[in-house]
PDB file of N, CA and C in Angstrom:
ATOM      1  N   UNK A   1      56.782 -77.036  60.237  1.00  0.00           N
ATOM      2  CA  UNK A   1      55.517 -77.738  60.129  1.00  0.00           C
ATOM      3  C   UNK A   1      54.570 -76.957  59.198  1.00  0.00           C
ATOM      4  N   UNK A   2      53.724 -77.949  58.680  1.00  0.00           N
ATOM      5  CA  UNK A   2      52.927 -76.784  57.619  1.00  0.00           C
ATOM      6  C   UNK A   2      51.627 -76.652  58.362  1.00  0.00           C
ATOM      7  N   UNK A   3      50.974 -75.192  57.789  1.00  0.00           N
ATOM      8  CA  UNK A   3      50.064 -74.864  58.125  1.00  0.00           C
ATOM      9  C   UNK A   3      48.878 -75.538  57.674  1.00  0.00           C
ATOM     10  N   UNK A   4      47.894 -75.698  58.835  1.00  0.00           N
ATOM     11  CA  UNK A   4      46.531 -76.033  58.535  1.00  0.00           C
ATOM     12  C   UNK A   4      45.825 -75.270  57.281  1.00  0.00           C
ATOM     13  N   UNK A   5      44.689 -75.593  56.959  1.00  0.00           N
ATOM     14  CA  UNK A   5      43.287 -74.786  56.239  1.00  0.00           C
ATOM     15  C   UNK A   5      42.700 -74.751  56.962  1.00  0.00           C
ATOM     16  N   UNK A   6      42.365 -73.071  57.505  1.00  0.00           N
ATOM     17  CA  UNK A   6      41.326 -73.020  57.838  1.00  0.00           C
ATOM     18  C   UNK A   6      39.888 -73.502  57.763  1.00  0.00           C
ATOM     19  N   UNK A   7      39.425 -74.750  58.239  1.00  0.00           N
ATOM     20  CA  UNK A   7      38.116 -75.195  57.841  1.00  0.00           C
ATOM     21  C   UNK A   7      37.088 -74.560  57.488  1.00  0.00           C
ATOM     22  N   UNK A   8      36.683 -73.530  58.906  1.00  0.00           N
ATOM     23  CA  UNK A   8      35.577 -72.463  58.643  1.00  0.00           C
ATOM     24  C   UNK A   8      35.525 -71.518  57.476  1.00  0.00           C
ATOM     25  N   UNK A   9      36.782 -70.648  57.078  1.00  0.00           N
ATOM     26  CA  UNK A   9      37.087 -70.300  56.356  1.00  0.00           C
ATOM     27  C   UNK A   9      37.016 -70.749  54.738  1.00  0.00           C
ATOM     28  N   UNK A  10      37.457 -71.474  54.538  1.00  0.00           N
ATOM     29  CA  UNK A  10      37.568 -72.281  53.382  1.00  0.00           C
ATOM     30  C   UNK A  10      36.264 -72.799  52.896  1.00  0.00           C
ATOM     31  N   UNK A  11      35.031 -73.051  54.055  1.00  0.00           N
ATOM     32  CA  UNK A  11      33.955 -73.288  53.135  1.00  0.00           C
ATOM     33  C   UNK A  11      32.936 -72.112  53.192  1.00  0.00           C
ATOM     34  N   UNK A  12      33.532 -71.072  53.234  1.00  0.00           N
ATOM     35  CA  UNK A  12      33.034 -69.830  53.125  1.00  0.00           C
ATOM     36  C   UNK A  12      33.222 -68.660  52.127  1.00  0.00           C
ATOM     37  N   UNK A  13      34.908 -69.155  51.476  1.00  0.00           N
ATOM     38  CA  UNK A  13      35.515 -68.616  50.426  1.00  0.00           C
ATOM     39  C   UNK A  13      36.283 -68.981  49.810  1.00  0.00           C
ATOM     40  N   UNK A  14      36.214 -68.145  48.437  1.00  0.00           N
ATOM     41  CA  UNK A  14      36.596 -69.075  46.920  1.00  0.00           C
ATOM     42  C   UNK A  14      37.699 -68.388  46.064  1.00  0.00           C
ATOM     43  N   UNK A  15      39.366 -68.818  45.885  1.00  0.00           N
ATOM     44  CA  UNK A  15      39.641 -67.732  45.470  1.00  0.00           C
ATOM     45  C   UNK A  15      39.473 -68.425  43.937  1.00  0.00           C
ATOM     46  N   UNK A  16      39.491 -66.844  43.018  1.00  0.00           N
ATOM     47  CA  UNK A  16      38.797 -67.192  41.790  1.00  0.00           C
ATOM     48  C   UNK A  16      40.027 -67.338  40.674  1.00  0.00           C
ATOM     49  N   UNK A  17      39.852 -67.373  39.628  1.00  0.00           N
ATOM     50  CA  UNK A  17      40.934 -67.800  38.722  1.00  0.00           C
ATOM     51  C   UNK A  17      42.002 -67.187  38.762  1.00  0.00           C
ATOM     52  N   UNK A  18      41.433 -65.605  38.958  1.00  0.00           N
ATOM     53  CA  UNK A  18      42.564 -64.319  39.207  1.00  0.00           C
ATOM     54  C   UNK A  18      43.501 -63.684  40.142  1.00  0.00           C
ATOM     55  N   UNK A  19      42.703 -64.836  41.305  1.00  0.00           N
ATOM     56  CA  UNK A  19      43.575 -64.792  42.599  1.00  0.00           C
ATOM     57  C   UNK A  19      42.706 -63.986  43.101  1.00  0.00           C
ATOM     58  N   UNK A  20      41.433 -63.105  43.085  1.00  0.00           N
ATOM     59  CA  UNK A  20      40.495 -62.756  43.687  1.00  0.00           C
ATOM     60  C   UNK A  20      39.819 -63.574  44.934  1.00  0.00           C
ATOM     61  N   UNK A  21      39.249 -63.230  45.686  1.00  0.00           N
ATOM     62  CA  UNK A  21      38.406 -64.063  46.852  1.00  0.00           C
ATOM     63  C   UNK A  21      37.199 -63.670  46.679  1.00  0.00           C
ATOM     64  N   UNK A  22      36.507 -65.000  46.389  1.00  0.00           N
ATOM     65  CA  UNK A  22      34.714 -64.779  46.281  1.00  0.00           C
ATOM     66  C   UNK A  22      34.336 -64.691  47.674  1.00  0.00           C
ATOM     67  N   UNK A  23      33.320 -64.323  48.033  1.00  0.00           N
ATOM     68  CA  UNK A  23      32.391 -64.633  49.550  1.00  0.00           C
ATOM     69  C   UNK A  23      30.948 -64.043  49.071  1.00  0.00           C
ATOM     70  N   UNK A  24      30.663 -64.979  49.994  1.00  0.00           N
ATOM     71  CA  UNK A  24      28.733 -64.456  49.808  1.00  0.00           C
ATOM     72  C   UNK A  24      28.385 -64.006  51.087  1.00  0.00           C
ATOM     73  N   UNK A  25      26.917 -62.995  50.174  1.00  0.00           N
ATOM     74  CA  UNK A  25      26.608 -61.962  51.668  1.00  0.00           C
ATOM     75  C   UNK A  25      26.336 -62.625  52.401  1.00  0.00           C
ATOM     76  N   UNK A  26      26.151 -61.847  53.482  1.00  0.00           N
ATOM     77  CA  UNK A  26      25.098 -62.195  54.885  1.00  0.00           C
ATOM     78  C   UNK A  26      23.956 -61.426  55.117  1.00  0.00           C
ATOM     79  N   UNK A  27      22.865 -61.315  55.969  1.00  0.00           N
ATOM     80  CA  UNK A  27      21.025 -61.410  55.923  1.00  0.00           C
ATOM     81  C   UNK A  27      20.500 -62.064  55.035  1.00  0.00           C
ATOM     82  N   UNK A  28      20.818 -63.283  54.504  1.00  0.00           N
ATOM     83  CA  UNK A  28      19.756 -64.279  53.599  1.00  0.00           C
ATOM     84  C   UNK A  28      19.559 -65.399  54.583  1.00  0.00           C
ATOM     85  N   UNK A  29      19.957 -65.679  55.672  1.00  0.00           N
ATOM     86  CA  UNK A  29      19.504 -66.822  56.215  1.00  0.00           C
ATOM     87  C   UNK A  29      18.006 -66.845  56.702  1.00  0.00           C
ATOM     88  N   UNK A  30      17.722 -66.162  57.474  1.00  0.00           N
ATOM     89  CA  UNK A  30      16.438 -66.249  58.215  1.00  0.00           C
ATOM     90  C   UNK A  30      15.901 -64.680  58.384  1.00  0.00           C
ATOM     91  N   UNK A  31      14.622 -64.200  58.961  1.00  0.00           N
ATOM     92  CA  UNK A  31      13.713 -63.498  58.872  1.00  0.00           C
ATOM     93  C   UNK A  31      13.563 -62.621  57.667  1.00  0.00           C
ATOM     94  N   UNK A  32      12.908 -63.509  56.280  1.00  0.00           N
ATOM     95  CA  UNK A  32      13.031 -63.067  55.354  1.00  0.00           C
ATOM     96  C   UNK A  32      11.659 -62.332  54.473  1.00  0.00           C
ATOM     97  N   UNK A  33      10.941 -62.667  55.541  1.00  0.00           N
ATOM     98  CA  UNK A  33       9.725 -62.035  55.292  1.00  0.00           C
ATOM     99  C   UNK A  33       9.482 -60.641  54.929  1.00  0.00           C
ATOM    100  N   UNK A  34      10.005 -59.812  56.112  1.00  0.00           N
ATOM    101  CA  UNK A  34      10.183 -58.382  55.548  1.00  0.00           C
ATOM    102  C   UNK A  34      11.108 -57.982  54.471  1.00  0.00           C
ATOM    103  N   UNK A  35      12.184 -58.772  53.631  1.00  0.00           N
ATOM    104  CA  UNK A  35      12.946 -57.936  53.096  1.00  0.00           C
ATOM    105  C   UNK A  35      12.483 -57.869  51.443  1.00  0.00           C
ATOM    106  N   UNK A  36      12.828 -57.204  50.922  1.00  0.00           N
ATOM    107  CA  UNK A  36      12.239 -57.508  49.554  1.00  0.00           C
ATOM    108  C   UNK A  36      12.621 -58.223  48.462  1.00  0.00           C
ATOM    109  N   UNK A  37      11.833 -58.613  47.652  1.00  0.00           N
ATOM    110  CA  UNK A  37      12.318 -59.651  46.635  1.00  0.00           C
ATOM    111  C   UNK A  37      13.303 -59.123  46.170  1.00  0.00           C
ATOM    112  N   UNK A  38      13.989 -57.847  45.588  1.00  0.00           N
ATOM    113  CA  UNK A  38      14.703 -57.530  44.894  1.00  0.00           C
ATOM    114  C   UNK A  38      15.960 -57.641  46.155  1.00  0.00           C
ATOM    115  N   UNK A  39      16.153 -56.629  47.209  1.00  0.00           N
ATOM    116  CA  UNK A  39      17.140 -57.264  48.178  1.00  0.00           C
ATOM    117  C   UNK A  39      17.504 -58.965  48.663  1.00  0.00           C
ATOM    118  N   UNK A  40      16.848 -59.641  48.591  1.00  0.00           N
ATOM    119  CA  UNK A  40      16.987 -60.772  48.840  1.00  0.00           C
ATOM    120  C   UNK A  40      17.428 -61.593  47.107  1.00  0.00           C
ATOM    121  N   UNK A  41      16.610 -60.884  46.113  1.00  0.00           N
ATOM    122  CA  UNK A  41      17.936 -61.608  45.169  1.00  0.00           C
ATOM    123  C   UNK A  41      19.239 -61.090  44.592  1.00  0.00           C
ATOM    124  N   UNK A  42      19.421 -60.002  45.349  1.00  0.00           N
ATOM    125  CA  UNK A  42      20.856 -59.636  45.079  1.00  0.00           C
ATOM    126  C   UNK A  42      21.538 -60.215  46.371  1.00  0.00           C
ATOM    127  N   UNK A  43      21.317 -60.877  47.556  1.00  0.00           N
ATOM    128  CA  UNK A  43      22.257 -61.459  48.232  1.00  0.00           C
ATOM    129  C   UNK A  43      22.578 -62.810  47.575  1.00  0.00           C
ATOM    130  N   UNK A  44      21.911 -63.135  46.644  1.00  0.00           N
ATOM    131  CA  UNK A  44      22.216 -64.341  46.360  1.00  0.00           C
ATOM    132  C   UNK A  44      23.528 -64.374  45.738  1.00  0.00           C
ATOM    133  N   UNK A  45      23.745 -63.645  44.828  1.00  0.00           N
ATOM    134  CA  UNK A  45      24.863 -63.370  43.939  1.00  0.00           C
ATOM    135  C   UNK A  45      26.240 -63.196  45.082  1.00  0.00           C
ATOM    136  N   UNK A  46      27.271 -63.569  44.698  1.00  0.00           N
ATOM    137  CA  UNK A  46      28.231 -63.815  45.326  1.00  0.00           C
ATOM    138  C   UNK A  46      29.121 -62.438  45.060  1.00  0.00           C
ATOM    139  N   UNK A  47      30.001 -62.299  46.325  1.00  0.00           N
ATOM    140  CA  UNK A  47      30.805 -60.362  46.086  1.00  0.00           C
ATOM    141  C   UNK A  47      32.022 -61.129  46.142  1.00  0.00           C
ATOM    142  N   UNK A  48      33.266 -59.696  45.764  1.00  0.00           N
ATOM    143  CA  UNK A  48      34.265 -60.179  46.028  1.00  0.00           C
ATOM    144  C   UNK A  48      34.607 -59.204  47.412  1.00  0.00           C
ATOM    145  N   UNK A  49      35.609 -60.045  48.023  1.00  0.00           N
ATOM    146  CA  UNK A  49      36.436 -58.929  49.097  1.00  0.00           C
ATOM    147  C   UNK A  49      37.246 -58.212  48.584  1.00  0.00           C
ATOM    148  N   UNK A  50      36.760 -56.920  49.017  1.00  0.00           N
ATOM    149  CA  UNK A  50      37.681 -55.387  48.563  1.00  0.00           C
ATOM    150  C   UNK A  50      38.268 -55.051  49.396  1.00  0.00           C
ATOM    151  N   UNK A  51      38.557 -55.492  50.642  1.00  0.00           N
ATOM    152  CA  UNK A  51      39.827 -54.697  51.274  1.00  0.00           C
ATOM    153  C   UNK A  51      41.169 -55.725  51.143  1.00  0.00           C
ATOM    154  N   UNK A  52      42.248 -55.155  50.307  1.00  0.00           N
ATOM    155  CA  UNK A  52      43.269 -56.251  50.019  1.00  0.00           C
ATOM    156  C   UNK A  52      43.956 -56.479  51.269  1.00  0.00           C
ATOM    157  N   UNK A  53      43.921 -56.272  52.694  1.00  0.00           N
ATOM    158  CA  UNK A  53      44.730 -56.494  53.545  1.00  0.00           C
ATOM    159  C   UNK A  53      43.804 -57.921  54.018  1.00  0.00           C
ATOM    160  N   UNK A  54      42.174 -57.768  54.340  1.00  0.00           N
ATOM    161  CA  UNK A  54      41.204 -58.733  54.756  1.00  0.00           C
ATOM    162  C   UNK A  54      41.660 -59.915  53.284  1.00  0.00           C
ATOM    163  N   UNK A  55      41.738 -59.631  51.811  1.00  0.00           N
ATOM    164  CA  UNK A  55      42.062 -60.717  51.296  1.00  0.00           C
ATOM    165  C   UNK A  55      43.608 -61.686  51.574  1.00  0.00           C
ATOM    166  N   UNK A  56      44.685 -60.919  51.712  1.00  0.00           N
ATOM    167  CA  UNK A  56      45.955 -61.463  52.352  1.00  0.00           C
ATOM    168  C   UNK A  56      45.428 -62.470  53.099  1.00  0.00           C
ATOM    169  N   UNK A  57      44.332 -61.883  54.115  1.00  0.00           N
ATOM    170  CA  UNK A  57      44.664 -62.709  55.711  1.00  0.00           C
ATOM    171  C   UNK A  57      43.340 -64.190  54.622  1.00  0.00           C
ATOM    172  N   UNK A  58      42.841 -63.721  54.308  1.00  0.00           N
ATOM    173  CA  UNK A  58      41.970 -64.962  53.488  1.00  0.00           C
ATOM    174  C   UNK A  58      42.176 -65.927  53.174  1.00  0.00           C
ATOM    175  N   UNK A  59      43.134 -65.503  51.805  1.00  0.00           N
ATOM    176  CA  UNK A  59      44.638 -66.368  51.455  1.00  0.00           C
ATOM    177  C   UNK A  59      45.243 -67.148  51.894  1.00  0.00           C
ATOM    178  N   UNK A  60      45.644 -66.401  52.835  1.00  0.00           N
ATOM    179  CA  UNK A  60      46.817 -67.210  54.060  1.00  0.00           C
ATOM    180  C   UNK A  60      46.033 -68.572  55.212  1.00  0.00           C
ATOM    181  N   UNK A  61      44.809 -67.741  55.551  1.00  0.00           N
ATOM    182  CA  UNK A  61      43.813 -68.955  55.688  1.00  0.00           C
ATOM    183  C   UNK A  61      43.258 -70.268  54.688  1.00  0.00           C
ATOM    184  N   UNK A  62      43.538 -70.015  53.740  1.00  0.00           N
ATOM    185  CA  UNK A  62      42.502 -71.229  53.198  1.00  0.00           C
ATOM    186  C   UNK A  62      43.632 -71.884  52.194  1.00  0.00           C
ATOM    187  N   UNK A  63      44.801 -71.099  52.016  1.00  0.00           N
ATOM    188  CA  UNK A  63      45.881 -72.041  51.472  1.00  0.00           C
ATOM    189  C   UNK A  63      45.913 -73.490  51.704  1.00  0.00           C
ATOM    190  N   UNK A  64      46.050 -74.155  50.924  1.00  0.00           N
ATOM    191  CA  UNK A  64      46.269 -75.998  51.447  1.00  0.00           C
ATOM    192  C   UNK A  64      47.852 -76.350  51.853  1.00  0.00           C
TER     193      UNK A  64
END
């Protein structure tokens, strides 16, 4: 039987042309008052995942 896509997963991360996995930070949702403009626009920008064992399991999640 084939495997699902992870739903949650999948609209959380992007793998990129190179076979890389995009994800975006976390603390930008809410209490944003205290943080500073400059911290709050570098969460905007999207990271990649650097531990290649957490990208495997990524992969293997969001495969179709």
């Amino acid at each position: 039987m084939k495997m699902k896509t992870h739903k949650g997963a999948a609209k959380r991360f992007k793998v990129t042309g190179s076979g890389k996995v995009r994800r975006y930070k976390a603390y930008k949702s809410h209490i944003l008052t205290k943080k500073s403009s400059k911290r709050k626009r570098n969460l905007r920008r999207p990271d990649l995942v650097t531990t290649t064992g957490d990208a495997k399991r990524i992969k293997r999640l969001i495969q179709a």
